[in-house]
Protein backbone atom coordinates (compact mmCIF):
# COMPACT_ATOMS: atom_id res chain seq x y z
CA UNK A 1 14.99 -19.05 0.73
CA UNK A 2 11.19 -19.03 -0.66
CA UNK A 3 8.30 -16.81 -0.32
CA UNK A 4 8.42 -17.55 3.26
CA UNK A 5 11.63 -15.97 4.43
CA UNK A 6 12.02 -13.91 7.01
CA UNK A 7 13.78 -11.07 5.21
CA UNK A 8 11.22 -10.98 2.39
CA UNK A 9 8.29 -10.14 4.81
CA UNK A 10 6.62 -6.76 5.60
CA UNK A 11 4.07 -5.45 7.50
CA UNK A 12 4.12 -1.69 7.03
CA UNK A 13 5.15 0.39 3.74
CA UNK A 14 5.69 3.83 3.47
CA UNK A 15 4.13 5.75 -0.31
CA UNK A 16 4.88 9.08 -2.21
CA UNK A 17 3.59 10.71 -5.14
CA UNK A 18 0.20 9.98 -4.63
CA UNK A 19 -2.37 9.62 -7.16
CA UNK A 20 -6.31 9.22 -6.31
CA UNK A 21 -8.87 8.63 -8.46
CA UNK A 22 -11.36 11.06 -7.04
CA UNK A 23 -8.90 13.77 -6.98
CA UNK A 24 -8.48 14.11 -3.54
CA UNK A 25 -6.94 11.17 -1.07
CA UNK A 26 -9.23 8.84 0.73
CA UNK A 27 -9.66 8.97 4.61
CA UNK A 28 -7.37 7.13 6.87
CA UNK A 29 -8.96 3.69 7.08
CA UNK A 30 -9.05 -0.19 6.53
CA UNK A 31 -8.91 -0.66 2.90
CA UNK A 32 -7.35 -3.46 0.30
CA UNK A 33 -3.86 -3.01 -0.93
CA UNK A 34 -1.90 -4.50 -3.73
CA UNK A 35 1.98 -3.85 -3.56
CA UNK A 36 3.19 -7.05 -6.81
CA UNK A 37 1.17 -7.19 -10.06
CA UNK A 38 -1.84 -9.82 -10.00
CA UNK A 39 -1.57 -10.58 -6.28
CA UNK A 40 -4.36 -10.93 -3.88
CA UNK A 41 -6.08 -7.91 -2.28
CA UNK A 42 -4.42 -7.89 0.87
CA UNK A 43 -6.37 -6.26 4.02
CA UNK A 44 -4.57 -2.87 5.42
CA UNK A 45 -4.94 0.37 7.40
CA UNK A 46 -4.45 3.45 5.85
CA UNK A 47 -2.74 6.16 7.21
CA UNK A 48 -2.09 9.30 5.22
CA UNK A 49 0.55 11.98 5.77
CA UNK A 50 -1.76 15.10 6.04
CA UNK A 51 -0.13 16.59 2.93
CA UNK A 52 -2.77 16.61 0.70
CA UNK A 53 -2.39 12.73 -0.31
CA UNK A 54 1.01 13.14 -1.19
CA UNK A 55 2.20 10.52 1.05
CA UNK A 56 0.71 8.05 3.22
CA UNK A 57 1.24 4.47 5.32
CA UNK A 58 -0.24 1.33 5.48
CA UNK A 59 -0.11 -0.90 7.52
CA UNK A 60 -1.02 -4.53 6.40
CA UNK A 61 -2.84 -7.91 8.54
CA UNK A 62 -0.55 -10.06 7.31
CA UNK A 63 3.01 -9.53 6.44
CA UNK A 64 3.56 -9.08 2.86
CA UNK A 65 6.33 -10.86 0.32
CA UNK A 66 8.57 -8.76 -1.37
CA UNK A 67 7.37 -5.03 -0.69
CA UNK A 68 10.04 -3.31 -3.22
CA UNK A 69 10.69 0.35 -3.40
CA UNK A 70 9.70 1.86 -6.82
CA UNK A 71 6.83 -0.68 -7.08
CA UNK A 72 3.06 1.14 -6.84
CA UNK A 73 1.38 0.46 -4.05
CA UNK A 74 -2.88 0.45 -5.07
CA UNK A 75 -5.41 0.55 -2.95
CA UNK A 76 -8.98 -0.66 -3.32
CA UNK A 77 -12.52 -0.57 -1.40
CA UNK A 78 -13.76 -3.52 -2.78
CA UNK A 79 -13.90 -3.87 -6.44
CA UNK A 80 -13.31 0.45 -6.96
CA UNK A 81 -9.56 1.18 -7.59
CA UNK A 82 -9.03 4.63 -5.41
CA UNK A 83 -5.51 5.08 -6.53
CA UNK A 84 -2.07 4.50 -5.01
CA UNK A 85 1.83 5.65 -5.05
CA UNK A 86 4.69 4.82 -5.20
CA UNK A 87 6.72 2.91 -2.22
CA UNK A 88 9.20 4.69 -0.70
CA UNK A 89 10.21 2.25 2.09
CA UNK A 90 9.04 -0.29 3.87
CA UNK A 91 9.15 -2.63 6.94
């Protein structure tokens, strides 16, 4: 039971539809993620699909509480939003 359980933890989430602010997808990198409204930035790598920034990865640092499909995934560099999707799966 708790934040801290076992079954409520994830490291790696898998994200459709996406939507970036520049118009085009950002390049696979280490980035800031938020997957719950108002949590913490939360260091991860980005990996993207190669289909245009219709789907990507990430993988995060530390494992993440509650990672629920339907939920947005956003990502950040810094304080500048980039854009997001939304989670398919995750891990």
């Amino acid at each position: 039971q708790g934040h801290g359980h076992r079954w409520l933890q994830y490291g790696v989430l898998q994200a459709a539809d996406g939507s970036w602010i520049a118009g085009k997808a950002p390049p696979d990198g280490v980035l800031a993620a938020k997957t719950r409204y108002r949590q913490a930035d939360a260091p991860c790598q980005l990996n993207m699909a190669g289909d245009g920034g219709a789907r990507f990865e990430l993988s995060f640092s530390e494992p993440q509480w509650a990672v629920t499909p339907g939920q947005s995934a956003v990502l950040y560099d810094g304080e500048v939003c980039l854009g997001g999707g939304i989670i398919d799966s995750a891990a």
